[in-house]
Protein backbone atom coordinates (compact mmCIF):
# COMPACT_ATOMS: atom_id res chain seq x y z
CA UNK A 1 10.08 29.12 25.79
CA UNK A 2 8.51 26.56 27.57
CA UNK A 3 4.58 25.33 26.54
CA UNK A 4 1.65 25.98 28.62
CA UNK A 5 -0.55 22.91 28.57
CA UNK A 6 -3.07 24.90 30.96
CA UNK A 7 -5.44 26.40 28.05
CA UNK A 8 -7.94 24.42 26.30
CA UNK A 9 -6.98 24.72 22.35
CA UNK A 10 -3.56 26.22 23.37
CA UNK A 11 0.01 25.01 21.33
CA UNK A 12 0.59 22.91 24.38
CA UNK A 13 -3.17 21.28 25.32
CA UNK A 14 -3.21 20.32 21.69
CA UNK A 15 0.89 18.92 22.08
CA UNK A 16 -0.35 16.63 25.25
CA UNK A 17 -4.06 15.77 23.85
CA UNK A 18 -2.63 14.46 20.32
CA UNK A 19 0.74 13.23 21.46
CA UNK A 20 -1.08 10.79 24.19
CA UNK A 21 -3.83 9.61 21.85
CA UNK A 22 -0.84 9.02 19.43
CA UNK A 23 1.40 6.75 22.39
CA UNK A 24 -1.55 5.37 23.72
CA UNK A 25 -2.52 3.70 20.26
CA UNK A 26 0.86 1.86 20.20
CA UNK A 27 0.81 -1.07 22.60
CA UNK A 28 -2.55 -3.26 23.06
CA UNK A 29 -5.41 -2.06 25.01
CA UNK A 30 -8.80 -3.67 26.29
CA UNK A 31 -12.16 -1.95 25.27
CA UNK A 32 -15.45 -1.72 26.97
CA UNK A 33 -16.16 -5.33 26.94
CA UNK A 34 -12.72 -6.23 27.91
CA UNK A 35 -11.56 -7.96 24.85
CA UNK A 36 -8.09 -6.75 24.24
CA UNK A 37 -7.48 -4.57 20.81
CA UNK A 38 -4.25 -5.02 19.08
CA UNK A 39 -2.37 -1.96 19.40
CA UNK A 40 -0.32 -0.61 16.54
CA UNK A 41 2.80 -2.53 17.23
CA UNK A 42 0.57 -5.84 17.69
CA UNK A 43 -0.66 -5.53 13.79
CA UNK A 44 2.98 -4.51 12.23
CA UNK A 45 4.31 -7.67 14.22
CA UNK A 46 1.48 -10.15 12.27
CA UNK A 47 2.00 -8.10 9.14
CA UNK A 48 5.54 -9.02 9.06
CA UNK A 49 5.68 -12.10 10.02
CA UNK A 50 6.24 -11.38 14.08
CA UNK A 51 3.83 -13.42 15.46
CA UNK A 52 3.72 -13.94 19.30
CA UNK A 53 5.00 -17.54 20.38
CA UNK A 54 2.33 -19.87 21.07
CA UNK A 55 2.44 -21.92 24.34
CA UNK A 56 2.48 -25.74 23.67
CA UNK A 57 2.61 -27.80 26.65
CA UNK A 58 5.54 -30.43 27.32
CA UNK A 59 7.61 -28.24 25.23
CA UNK A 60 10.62 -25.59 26.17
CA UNK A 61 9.30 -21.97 25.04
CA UNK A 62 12.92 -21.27 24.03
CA UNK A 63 12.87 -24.70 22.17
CA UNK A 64 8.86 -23.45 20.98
CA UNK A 65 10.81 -20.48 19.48
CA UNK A 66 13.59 -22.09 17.85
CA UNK A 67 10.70 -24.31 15.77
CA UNK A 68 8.78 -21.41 15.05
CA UNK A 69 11.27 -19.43 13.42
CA UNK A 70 10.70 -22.41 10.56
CA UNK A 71 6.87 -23.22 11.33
CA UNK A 72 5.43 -20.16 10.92
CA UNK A 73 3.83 -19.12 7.42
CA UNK A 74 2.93 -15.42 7.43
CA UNK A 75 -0.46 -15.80 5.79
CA UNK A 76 -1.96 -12.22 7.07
CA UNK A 77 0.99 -10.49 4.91
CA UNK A 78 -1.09 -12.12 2.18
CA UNK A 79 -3.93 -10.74 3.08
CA UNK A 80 -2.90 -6.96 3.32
CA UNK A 81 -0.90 -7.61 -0.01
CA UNK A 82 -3.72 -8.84 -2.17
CA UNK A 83 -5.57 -5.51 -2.15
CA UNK A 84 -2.57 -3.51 -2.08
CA UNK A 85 -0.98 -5.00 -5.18
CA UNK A 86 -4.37 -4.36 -7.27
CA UNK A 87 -4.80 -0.65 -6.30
CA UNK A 88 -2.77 1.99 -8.78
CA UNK A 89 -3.54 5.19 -9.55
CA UNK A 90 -3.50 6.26 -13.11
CA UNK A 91 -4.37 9.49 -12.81
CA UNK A 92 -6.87 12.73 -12.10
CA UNK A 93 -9.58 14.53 -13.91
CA UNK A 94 -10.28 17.99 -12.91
CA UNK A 95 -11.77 19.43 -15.58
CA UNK A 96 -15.35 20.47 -15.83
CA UNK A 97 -17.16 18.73 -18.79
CA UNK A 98 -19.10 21.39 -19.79
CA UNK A 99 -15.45 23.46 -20.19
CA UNK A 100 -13.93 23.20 -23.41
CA UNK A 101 -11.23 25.62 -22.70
CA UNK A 102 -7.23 25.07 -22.78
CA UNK A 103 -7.15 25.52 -19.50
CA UNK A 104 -9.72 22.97 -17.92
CA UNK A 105 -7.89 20.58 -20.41
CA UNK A 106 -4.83 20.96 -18.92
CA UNK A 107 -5.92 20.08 -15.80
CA UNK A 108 -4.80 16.55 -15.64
CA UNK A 109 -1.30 17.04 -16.76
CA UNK A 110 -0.81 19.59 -14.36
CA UNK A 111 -2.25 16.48 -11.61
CA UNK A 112 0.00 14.25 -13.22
CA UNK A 113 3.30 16.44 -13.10
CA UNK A 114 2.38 16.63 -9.29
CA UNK A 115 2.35 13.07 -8.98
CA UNK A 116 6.01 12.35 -10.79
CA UNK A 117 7.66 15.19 -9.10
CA UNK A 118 6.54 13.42 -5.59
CA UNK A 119 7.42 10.03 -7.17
CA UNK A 120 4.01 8.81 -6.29
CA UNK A 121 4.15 5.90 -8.87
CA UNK A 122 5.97 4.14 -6.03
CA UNK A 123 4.80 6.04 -2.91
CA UNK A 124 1.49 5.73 -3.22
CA UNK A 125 1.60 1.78 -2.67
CA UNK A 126 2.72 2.80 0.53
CA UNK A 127 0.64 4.97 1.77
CA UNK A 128 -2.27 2.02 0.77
CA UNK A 129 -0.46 -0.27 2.23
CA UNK A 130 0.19 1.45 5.20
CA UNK A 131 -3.47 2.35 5.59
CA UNK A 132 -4.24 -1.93 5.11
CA UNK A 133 -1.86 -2.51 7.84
CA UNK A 134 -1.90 0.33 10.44
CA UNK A 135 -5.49 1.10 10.36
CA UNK A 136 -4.64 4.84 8.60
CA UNK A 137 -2.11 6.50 6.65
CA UNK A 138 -1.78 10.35 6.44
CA UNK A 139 -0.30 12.43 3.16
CA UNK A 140 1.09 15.12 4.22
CA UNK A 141 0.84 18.56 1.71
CA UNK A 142 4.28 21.38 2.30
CA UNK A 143 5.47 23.97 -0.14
CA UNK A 144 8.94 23.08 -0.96
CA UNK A 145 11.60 25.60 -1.10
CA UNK A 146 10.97 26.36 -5.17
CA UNK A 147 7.37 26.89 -4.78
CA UNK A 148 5.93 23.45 -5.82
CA UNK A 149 4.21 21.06 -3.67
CA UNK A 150 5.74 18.64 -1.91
CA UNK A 151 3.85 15.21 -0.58
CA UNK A 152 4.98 12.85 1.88
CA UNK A 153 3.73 9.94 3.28
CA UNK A 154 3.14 9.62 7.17
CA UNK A 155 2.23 6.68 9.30
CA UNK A 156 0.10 7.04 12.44
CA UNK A 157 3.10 5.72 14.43
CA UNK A 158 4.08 9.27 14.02
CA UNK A 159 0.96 11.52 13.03
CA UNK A 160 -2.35 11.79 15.20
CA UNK A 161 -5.22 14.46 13.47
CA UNK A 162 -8.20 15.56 15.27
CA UNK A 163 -11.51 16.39 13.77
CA UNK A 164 -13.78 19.21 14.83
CA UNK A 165 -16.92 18.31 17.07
CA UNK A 166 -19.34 17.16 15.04
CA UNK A 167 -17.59 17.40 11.92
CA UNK A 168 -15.49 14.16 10.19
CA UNK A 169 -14.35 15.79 7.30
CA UNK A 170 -12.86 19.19 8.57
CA UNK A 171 -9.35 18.44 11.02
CA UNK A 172 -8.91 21.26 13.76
CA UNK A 173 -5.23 19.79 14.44
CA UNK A 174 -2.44 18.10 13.72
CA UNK A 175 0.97 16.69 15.22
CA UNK A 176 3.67 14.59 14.12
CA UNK A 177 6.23 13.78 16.65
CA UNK A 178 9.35 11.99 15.54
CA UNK A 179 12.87 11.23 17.50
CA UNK A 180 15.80 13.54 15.98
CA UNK A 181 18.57 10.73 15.60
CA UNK A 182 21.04 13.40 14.81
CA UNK A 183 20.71 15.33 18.22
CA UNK A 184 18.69 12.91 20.27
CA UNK A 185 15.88 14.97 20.59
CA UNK A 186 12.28 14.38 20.44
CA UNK A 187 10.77 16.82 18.28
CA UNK A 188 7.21 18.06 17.55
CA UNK A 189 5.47 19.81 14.70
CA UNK A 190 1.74 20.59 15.56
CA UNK A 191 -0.57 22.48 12.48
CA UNK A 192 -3.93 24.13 13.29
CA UNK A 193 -5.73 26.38 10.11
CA UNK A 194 -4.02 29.18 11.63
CA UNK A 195 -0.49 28.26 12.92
CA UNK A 196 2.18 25.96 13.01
CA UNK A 197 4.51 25.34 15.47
CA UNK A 198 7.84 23.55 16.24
CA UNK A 199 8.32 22.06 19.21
CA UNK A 200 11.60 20.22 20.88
CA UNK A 201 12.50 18.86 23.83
CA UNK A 202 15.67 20.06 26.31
CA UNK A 203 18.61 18.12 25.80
CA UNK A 204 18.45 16.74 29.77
CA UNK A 205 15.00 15.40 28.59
CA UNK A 206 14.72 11.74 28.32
CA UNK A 207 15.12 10.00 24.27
CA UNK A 208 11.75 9.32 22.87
CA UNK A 209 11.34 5.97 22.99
CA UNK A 210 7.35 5.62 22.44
CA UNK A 211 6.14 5.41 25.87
CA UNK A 212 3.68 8.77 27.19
CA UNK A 213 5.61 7.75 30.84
CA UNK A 214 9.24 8.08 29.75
CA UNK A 215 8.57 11.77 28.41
CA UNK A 216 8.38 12.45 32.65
CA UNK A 217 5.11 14.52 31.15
CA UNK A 218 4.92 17.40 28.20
CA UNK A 219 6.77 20.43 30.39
CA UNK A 220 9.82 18.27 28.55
CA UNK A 221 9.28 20.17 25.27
CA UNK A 222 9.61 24.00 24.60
CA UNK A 223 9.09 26.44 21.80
CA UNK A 224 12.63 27.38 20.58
CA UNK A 225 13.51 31.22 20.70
CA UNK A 226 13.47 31.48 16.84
CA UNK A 227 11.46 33.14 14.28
CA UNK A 228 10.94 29.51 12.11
CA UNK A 229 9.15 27.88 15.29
CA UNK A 230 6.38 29.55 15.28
CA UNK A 231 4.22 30.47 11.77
CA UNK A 232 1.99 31.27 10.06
CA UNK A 233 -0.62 28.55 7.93
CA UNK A 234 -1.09 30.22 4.52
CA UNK A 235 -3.12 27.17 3.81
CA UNK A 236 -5.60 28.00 6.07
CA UNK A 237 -6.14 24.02 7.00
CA UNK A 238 -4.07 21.41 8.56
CA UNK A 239 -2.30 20.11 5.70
CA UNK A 240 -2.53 16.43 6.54
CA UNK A 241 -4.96 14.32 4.59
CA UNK A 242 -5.83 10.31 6.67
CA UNK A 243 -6.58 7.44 4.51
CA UNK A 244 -8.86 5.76 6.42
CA UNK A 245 -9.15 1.99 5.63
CA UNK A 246 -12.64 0.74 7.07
CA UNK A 247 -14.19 3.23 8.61
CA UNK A 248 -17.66 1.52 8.93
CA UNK A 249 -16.17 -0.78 11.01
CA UNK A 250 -14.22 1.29 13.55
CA UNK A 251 -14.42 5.36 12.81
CA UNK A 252 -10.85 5.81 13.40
CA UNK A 253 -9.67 2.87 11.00
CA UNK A 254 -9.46 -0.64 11.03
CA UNK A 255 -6.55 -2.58 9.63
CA UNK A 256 -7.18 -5.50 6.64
CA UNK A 257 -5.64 -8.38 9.13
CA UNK A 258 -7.31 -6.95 12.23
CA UNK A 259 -10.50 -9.43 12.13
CA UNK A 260 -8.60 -12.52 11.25
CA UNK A 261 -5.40 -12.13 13.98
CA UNK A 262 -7.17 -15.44 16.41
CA UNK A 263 -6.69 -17.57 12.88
CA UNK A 264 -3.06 -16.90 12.26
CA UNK A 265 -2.66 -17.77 16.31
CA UNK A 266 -4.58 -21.51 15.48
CA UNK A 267 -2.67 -21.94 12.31
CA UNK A 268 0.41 -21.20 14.41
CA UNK A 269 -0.48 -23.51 17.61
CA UNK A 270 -1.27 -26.15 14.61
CA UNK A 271 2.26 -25.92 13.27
CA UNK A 272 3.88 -25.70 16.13
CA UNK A 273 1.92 -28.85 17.18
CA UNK A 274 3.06 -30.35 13.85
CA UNK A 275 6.78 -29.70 14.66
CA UNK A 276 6.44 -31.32 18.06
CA UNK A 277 4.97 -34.55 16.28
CA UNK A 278 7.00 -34.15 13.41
CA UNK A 279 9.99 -34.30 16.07
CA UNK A 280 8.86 -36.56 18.93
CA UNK A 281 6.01 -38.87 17.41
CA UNK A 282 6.70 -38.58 13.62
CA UNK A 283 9.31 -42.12 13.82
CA UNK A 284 8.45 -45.22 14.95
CA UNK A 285 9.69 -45.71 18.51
CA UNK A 286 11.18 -48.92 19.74
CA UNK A 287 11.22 -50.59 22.80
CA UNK A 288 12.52 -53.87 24.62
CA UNK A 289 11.20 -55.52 27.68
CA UNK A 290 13.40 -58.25 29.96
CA UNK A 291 17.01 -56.54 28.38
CA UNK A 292 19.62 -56.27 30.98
CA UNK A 293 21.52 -52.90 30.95
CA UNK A 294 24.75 -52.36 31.76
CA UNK A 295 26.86 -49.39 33.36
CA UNK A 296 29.37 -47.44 32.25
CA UNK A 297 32.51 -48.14 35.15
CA UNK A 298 33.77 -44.83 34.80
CA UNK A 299 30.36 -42.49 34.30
CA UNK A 300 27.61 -45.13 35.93
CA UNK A 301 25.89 -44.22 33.04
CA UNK A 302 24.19 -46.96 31.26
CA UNK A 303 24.91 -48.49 28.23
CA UNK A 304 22.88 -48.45 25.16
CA UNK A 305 23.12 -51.82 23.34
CA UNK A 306 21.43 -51.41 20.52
CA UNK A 307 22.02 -47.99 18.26
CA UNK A 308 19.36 -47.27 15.76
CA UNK A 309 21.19 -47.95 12.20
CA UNK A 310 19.29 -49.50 8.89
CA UNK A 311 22.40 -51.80 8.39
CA UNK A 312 21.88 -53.43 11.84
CA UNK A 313 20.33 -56.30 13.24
CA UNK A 314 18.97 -56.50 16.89
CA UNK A 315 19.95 -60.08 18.02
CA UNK A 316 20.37 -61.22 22.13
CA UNK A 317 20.91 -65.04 23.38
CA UNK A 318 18.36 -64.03 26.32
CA UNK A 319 14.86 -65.73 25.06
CA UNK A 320 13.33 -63.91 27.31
CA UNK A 321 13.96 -60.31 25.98
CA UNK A 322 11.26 -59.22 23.99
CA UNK A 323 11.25 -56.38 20.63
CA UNK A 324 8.46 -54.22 19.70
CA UNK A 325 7.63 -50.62 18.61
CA UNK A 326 5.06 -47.91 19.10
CA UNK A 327 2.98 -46.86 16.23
CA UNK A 328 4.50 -43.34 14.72
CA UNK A 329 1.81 -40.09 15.01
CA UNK A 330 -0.40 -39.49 12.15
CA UNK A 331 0.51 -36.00 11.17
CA UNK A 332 -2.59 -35.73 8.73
CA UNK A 333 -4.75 -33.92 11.47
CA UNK A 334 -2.57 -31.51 11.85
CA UNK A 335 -2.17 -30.75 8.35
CA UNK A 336 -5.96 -30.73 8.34
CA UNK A 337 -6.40 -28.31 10.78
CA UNK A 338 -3.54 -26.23 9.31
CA UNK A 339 -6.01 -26.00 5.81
CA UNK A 340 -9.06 -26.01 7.57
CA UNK A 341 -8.19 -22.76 9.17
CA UNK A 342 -6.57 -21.29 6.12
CA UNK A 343 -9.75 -21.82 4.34
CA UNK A 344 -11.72 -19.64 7.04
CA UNK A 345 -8.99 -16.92 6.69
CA UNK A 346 -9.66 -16.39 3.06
CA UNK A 347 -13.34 -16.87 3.51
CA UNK A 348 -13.54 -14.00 6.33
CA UNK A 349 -10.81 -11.82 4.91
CA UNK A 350 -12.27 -12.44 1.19
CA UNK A 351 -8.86 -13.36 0.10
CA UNK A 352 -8.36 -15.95 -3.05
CA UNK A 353 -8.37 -19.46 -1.88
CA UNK A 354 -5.75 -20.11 -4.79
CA UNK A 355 -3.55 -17.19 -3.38
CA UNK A 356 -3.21 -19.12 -0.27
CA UNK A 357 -3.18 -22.98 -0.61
CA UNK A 358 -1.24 -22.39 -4.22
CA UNK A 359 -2.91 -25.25 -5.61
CA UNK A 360 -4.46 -24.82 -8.83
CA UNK A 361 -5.16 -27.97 -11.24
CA UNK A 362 -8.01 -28.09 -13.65
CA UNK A 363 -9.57 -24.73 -12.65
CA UNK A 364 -11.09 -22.94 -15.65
CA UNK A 365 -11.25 -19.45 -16.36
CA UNK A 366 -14.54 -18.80 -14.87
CA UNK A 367 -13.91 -20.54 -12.28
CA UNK A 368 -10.94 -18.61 -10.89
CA UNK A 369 -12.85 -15.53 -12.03
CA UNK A 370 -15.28 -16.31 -9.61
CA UNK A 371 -12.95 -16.30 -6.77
CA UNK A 372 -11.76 -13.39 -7.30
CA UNK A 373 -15.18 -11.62 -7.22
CA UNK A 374 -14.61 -11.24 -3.17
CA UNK A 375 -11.38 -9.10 -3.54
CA UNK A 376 -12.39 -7.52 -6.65
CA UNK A 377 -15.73 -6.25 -4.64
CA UNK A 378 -13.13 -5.60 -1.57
CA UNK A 379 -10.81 -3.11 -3.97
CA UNK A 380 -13.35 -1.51 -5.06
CA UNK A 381 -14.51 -0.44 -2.23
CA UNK A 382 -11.47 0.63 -0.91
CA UNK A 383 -10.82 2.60 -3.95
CA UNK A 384 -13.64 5.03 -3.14
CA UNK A 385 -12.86 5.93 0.14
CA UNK A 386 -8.74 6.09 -0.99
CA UNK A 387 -9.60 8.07 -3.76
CA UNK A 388 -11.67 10.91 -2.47
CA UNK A 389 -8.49 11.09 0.24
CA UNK A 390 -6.56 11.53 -2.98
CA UNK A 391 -8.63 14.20 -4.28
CA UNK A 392 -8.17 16.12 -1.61
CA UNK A 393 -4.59 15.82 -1.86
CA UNK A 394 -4.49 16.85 -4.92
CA UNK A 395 -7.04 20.02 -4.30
CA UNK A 396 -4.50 20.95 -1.73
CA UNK A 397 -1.55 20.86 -3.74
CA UNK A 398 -3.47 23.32 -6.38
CA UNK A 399 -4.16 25.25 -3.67
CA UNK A 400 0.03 25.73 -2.72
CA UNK A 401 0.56 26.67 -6.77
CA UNK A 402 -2.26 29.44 -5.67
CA UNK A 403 -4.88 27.73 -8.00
CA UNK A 404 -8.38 28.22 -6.00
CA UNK A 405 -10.48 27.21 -8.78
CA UNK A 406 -8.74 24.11 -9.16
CA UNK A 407 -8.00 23.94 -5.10
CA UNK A 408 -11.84 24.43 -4.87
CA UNK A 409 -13.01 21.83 -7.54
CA UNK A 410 -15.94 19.62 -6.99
CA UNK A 411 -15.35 17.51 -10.20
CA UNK A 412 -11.97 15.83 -9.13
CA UNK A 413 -11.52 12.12 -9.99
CA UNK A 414 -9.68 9.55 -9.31
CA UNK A 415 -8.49 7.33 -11.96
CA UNK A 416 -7.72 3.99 -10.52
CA UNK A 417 -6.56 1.21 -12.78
CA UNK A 418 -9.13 -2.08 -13.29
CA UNK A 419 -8.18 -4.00 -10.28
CA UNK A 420 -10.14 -7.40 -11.79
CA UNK A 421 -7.87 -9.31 -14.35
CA UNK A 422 -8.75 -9.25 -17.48
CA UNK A 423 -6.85 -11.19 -20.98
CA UNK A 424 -6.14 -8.90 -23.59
CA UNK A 425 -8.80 -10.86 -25.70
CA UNK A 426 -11.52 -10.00 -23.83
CA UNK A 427 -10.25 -6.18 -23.67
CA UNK A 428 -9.78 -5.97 -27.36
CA UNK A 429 -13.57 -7.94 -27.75
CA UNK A 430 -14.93 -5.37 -25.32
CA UNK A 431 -13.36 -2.10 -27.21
CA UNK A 432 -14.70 -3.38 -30.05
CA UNK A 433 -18.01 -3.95 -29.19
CA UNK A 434 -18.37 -0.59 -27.08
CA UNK A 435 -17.15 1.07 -30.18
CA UNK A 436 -20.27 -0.04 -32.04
CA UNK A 437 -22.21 1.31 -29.24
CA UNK A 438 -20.88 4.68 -29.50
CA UNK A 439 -18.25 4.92 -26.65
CA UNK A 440 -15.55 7.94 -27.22
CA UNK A 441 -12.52 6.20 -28.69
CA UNK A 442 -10.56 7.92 -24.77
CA UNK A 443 -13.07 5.90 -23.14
CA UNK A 444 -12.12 3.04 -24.46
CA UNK A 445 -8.35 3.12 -24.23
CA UNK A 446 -9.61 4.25 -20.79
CA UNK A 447 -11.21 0.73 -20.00
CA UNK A 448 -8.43 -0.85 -21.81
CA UNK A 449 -6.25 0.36 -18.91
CA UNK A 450 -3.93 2.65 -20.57
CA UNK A 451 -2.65 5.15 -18.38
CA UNK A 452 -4.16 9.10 -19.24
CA UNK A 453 -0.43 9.94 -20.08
CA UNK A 454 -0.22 7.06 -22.72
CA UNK A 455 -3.51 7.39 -24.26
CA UNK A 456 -3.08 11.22 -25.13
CA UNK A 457 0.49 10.13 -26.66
CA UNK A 458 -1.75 8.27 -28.60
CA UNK A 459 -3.76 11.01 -29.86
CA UNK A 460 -1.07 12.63 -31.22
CA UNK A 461 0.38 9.38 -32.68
CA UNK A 462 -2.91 8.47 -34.09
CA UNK A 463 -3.06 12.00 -35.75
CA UNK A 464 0.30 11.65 -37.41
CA UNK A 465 -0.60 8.27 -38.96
CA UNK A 466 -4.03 9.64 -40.35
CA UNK A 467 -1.88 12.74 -41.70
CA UNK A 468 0.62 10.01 -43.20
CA UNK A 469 -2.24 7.79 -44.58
CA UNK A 470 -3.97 10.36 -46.17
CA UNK A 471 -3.65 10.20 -50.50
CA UNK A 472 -1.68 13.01 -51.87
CA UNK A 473 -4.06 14.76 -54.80
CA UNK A 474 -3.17 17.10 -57.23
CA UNK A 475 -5.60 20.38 -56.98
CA UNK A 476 -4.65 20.86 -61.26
CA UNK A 477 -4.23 18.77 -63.69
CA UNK A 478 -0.49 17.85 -65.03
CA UNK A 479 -1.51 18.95 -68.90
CA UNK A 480 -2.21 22.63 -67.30
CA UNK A 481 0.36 22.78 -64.87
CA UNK A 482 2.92 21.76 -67.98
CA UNK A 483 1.05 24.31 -69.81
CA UNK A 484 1.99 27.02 -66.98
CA UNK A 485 5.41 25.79 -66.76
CA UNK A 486 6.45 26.20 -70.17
CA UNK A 487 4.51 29.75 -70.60
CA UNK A 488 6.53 31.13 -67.50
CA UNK A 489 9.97 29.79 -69.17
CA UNK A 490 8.69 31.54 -72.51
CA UNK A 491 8.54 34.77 -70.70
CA UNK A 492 11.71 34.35 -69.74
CA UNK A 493 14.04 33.60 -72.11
CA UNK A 494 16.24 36.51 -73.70
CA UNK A 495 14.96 38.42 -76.67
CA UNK A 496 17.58 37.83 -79.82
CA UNK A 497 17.22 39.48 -83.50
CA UNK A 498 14.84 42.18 -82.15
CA UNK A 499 14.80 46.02 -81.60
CA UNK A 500 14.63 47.11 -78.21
CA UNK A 501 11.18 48.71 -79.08
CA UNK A 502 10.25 45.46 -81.00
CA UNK A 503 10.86 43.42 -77.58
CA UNK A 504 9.22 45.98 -75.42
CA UNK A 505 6.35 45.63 -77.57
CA UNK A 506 6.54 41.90 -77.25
C-alpha cells in the first residue's frame, strides 16, 4: 500500500526524514561559515587512496592524472590504520563481583560464544575501522531463525538513526535503505521501539543510485500487501547500536582523516610538482646559438642535427656556432616540502613519525616509546567510547536469548587488548613484581594480554599440573599393610586335617 509521508512520526515521515539526512550526507556540503565539509564519498576517496587531481599549471590535467596515478602516496590510509590495527577486543565481563554464583560466572563465556558465532574476531575491525573512516559505524542486533543473536555490521552509507529530543543515548528510529541487485529495487527497512517495517519501491520506480532527486520523491516506495512487512519490535528499541568516533568534535561523528584532508592535497600538489621537474627540469638542457637548420624536402620539417647520445660528440666547421646548457632543477625543495608536510600530518593526526617517513636508525627503545605515547593516548580514548557501544551490543543480544538481568546489567566491560607495545621482558618483569604486591594471579595473565578464553584454559591446566606435582604418600605404613595382607590370605586358605566342627571353631 502506498506510504503516507503526511503525519509527523508516521512509517513514511520517518522513511523521507531519515532517508534524506542519509543522501544528503553523501556528497560534500558547505556549513554555516561556508567552508565546504567532505561528504561521505569525499573521505572513502582519501581513505583509499582516491584523491582529487590537483591543478598544476603548464601541465595537461589528463597528463596531471596519468603522473598521479604513480605520485600519489596514500598517507591518510595510514592514519585511520594506526588506531585500527591496535584496537581488539578480548572479551566481556558481566558478572557482578559481589556474585559468586555459577551463573554470574558464566557470564563471559556466554559473551564470548556470542562473539564467535558472529565471527566478530574479524568483524569487529571493521566496524572500527569503518567508524575511523566514515565518521560512524552502526551494529546491527536480529534474532536469527534458531533463536540466537545475530550481529551485523552497517555503514552509514546505508543506515541513518535518530535520537529522541533531548536525549543522545535513547534512538526513536531507524532506517537502512539498500539497492536489491537481484530485482532492481530500492528497498527500505525502518525500526521504531514499537514496529518495524519493510518498505520497497514499484518496479517503474527509478534504480537507487544515491541521489534524494533520482527517487522522483518518497511516494516511489510502498508497504507490500504481506503479513512480514509490517511487525512487531519484541525488543522494544531500535536494534541498531552507532559507534561514534569523535563525538566532542562534531556530535554526529567525525572521521580520523577528516582534520588533516588540506595536507594530503599539499603533499599531492608537491609530488605532482616533483613529477613535472622530475620530467621537464630534472636533465640538463642543451642549447646552440648561430646553428643553421635545415628542412626536411618532403615534410618542411626541420632537421635535428645533433641527437642526444653519451657515445656522441657535437662537432660543426661553423666557428661561429656556439654550445651551452641550462642548469637541471634542484628537486630537493620539493622533497622538502613533501617531509615537511608529512611531519605536520603526524603531528596533528598524532600518528608515529616512524610509521610515516620509515626511517628508523639509532632510535632506542625509549625513544620510540615516546612516540608512540600520542596514539597510545589516541586508542585509548577511542576504546572508551567503542566499548560502551559494545556493551550495549552485547546487553542487547542477552536481551534476544530473553536474559533481562544480563540485558539490564550495569557492570558490563569491555576487555580491550593493551594497545601500547610492550617486550615480553618487561611483561614477565611486571607479573612478577605485581605478584609480590598481591595482584590475583587472572589479573595478571590479564595484563599479560592473554585473551579471557586462554587464561581460564589455563586454570584448568594449571590445576592438572599441581594435581600431577603433588607427592604420592602412603596413609599406613608398608610393615602393617603387609601385616593385613597376609592375615586376610590366612583367613582364606582351605582348612585340611580338621573336623568340620574343629574348623568352624577355628
Amino acid at each position: 500500500m502506498p506510504v503516507d509521508s503526511s503525519k509527523v512520526e508516521s512509517p513514511g515521515w520517518w522513511l523521507q526524514r531519515l532517508g534524506k539526512k542519509l543522501l544528503d550526507e553523501r556528497p560534500d556540503s558547505r556549513d554555516t561559515h561556508g567552508e565546504m565539509t567532505p561528504g561521505l564519498d569525499t573521505l572513502r576517496d582519501y581513505a583509499e587512496g582516491r584523491p582529487p587531481i590537483p591543478h598544476v599549471l603548464g601541465v595537461d590535467p589528463n597528463e596531471a592524472r596519468e603522473w598521479m596515478r604513480d605520485a600519489r602516496t596514500n598517507w591518510v590510509g595510514t592514519v585511520i590504520d594506526s588506531p585500527t590495527e591496535r584496537m581488539h577486543v578480548d572479551g566481556f565481563r558481566f558478572s557482578d563481583p559481589e556474585d559468586d554464583s555459577d551463573d554470574a560466572k558464566s557470564a563471559d563465556t556466554d559473551a564470548n560464544r556470542i562473539w564467535q558465532e558472529n565471527s566478530l574476531d574479524a568483524d569487529a575491525d571493521l566496524v572500527h575501522y569503518g567508524a575511523l573512516s566514515q565518521r560512524r559505524a552502526f551494529v546491527l542486533v536480529e534474532r536469527g531463525d534458531d533463536g540466537r543473536p545475530v550481529l551485523t555490521h552497517e555503514t552509514p552509507r546505508q543506515v541513518a538513526v535518530e535520537h529522541e529530543q533531548g536525549n543522545r543515548r535513547k534512538l526513536a528510529a531507524g532506517l537502512k535503505l539498500w539497492r536489491d541487485d537481484w530485482t532492481g529495487n530500492t528497498r527500505a527497512t525502518l525500526w521504531t521501539p514499537e514496529r518495524i517495517y519493510d518498505f520497497v519501491t514499484k518496479s517503474s520506480a527509478p534504480a537507487f543510485s544515491g541521489n534524494a532527486a533520482t527517487l522522483r520523491g518518497w511516494d516511489a516506495f510502498a508497504l507490500p500487501n504481506s503479513a512480514e512487512s509490517e511487525r512487531a519490535n519484541d525488543l522494544d528499541v531500535v536494534p541498531l547500536i552507532p559507534f561514534i568516533n569523535r563525538r566532542n568534535r562534531r556530535p554526529e561523528g567525525f572521521a580520523e582523516h577528516e582534520d588533516v584532508l588540506s595536507i594530503q592535497n599539499r603533499i599531492n600538489l608537491s609530488l605532482i610538482n616533483l613529477m613535472a621537474a622530475m620530467r621537464y627540469g630534472a636533465f640538463r638542457q642543451r642549447w646552440a646559438a648561430g646553428l643553421e637548420v635545415g628542412e626536411d624536402p618532403v615534410t618542411g620539417q626541420p632537421i635535428q642535427p645533433f641527437q642526444l647520445d653519451i657515445r656522441r660528440l657535437w662537432t660543426t666547421d661553423d666557428p661561429e656556432v656556439k654550445f651551452g646548457e641550462f642548469a637541471a632543477t634542484d628537486l630537493k625543495p620539493y622533497v622538502a616540502a613533501v617531509e615537511s608536510a608529512v611531519q605536520d600530518l603526524a603531528a596533528i593526526s598524532r600518528t608515529p613519525p616512524h610509521y610515516l617517513i620509515g626511517a628508523v636508525v639509532n632510535v632506542s627503545g625509549d625513544a620510540l616509546k615516546a612516540a608512540e605515547t600520542g596514539l597510545v593516548s589516541k586508542v585509548r580514548d577511542r576504546q572508551r567510547n567503542f566499548g560502551e557501544s559494545w556493551e550495549q551490543v552485547m546487553r542487547l543480544a542477552f536481551r534476544v536469548l530473553g536474559d533481562e538481568r544480563r540485558a539490564t546489567s550495569v557492570t558490563a566491560e569491555t576487555v580491550w587488548r593493551d594497545p601500547e607495545s610492550r617486550s615480553i621482558a618487561e611483561l614477565a618483569d611486571a607479573a612478577v613484581k605485581k605478584s609480590s604486591a598481591g595482584v590475583p594471579w587472572r589479573q595478571r595473565m590479564e595484563d599479560m594480554g592473554y585473551t579471557p578464553a586462554e587464561i581460564s584454559r589455563m586454570e584448568i591446566d594449571r590445576a592438572a599440573d599441581a594435581l600431577n606435582a603433588a607427592p604420592v604418600t602412603d596413609p599406613q605404613p608398608a610393615s602393617l599393610q603387609a601385616a593385613r595382607d597376609a592375615r586376610e590370605q590366612r583367613d582364606t586358605r582351605p582348612v585340611i586335617g580338621r573336623s568340620t566342627d574343629d574348623a568352624n571353631a577355628a
